[in-house]
Structures are given as C-alpha cells and as structure tokens.
Protein backbone atom coordinates (compact mmCIF):
# COMPACT_ATOMS: atom_id res chain seq x y z
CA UNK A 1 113.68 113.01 109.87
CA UNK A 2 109.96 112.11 109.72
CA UNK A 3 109.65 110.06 106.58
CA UNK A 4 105.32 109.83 106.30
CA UNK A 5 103.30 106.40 106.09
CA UNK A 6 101.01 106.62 103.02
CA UNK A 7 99.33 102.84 103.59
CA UNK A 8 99.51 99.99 105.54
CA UNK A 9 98.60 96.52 104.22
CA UNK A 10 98.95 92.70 104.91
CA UNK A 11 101.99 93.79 106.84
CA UNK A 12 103.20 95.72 104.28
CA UNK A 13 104.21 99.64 105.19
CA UNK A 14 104.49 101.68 102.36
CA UNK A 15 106.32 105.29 103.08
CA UNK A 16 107.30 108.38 100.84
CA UNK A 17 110.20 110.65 101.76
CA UNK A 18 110.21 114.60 101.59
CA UNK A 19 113.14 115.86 99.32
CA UNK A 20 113.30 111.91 97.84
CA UNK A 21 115.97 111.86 94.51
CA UNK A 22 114.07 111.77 91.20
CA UNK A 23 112.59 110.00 89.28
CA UNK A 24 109.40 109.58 91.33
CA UNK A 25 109.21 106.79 93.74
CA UNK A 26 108.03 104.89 97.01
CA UNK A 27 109.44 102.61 99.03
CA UNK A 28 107.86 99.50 100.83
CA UNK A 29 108.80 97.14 104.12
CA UNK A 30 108.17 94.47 105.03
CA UNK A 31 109.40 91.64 107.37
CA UNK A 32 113.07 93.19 107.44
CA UNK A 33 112.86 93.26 103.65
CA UNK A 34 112.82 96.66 102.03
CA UNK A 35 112.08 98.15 98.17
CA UNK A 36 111.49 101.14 96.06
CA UNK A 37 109.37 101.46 93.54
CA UNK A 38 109.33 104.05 90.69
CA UNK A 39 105.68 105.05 90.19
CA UNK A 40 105.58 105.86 86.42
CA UNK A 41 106.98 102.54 85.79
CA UNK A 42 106.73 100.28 88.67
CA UNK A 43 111.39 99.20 88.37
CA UNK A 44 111.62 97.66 92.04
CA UNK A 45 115.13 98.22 93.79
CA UNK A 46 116.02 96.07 96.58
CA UNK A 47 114.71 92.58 97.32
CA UNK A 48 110.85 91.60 98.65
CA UNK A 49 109.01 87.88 99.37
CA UNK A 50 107.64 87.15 95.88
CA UNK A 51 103.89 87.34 97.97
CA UNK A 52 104.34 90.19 99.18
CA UNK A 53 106.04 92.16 95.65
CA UNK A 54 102.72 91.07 94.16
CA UNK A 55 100.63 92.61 96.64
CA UNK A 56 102.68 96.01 96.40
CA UNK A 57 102.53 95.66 92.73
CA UNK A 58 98.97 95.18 92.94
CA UNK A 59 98.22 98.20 95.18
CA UNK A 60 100.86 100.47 92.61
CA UNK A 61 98.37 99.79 89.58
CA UNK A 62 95.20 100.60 91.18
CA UNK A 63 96.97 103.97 93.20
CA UNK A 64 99.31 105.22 90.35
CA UNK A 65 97.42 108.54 90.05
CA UNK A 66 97.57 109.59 94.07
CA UNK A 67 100.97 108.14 94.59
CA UNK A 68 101.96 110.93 91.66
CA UNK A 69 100.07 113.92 93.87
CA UNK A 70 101.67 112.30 96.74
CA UNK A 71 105.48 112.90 95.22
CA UNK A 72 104.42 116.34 94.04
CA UNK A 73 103.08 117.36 97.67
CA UNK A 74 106.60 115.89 99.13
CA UNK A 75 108.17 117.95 96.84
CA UNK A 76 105.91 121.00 98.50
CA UNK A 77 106.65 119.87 101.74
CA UNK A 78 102.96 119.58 102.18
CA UNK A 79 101.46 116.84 104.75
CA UNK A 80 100.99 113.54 102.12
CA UNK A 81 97.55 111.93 102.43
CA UNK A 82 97.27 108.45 102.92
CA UNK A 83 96.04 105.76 100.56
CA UNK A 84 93.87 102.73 100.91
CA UNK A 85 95.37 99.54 101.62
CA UNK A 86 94.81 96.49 99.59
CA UNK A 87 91.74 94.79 100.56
C-alpha cells in the first residue's frame, strides 16, 4: 500500500498513512531510525537522533494546523497535500 510523503527535510521523510489508528498522527524516518508523532500533542513513539527529533519537533509546531487537514483527508481517502520542509 501507497503510504503518501507529506515533506521532506534535512534528510528527514515525513509520511501519513490512509486508514492510520486514532488518535491523529505522523510518522517520520530518518537514517534507519523511525517515529510517530501525535499531532494534537506532539507524544513521539519510537526512537530518533536527538538532532534530528528537534528538527521534526520544530516543523510539528509551525505545521500543526495542515498536518490536522492532512489526517482528515486520509481519513477521506483524498490525495494529502504536501507541506513545506524546514528551512
């Protein structure tokens, strides 16, 4: 299954899955390391470079409100838009 690239940053990929469990979340990769990331409250699963978790935590506060109309699209199953990367 097709799970959709939102952004792309620092070498960071950041995807959303259609018909993803609740509550509301992303995930992240990144050098073989992998997270999730609930998007009302920003609880990280999994384990991440401490660099790197700051730059995904970074990009979640400034993206909160599109990563929300991204999960309610994937819940649609309607194409997600992407978001900018962290400059």
């Amino acid at each position: 299954r097709d799970v959709p690239t939102i952004s792309r940053f620092l070498g960071i990929v950041i995807t959303m899955n259609y018909n993803d469990h609740d509550p509301p979340h992303f995930h992240a990769r990144y050098a073989g390391f992998k997270i999730s990331m609930g998007i009302a409250d920003g609880l990280v699963e999994g384990q991440f470079p401490s660099r790197a978790l700051a730059h995904v935590v970074e990009w979640w506060k400034l993206h909160r409100s599109e990563l929300v109309d991204n999960w309610q699209r994937a819940k649609q199953r309607l194409p997600l838009q992407t978001i900018d990367p962290l400059e």
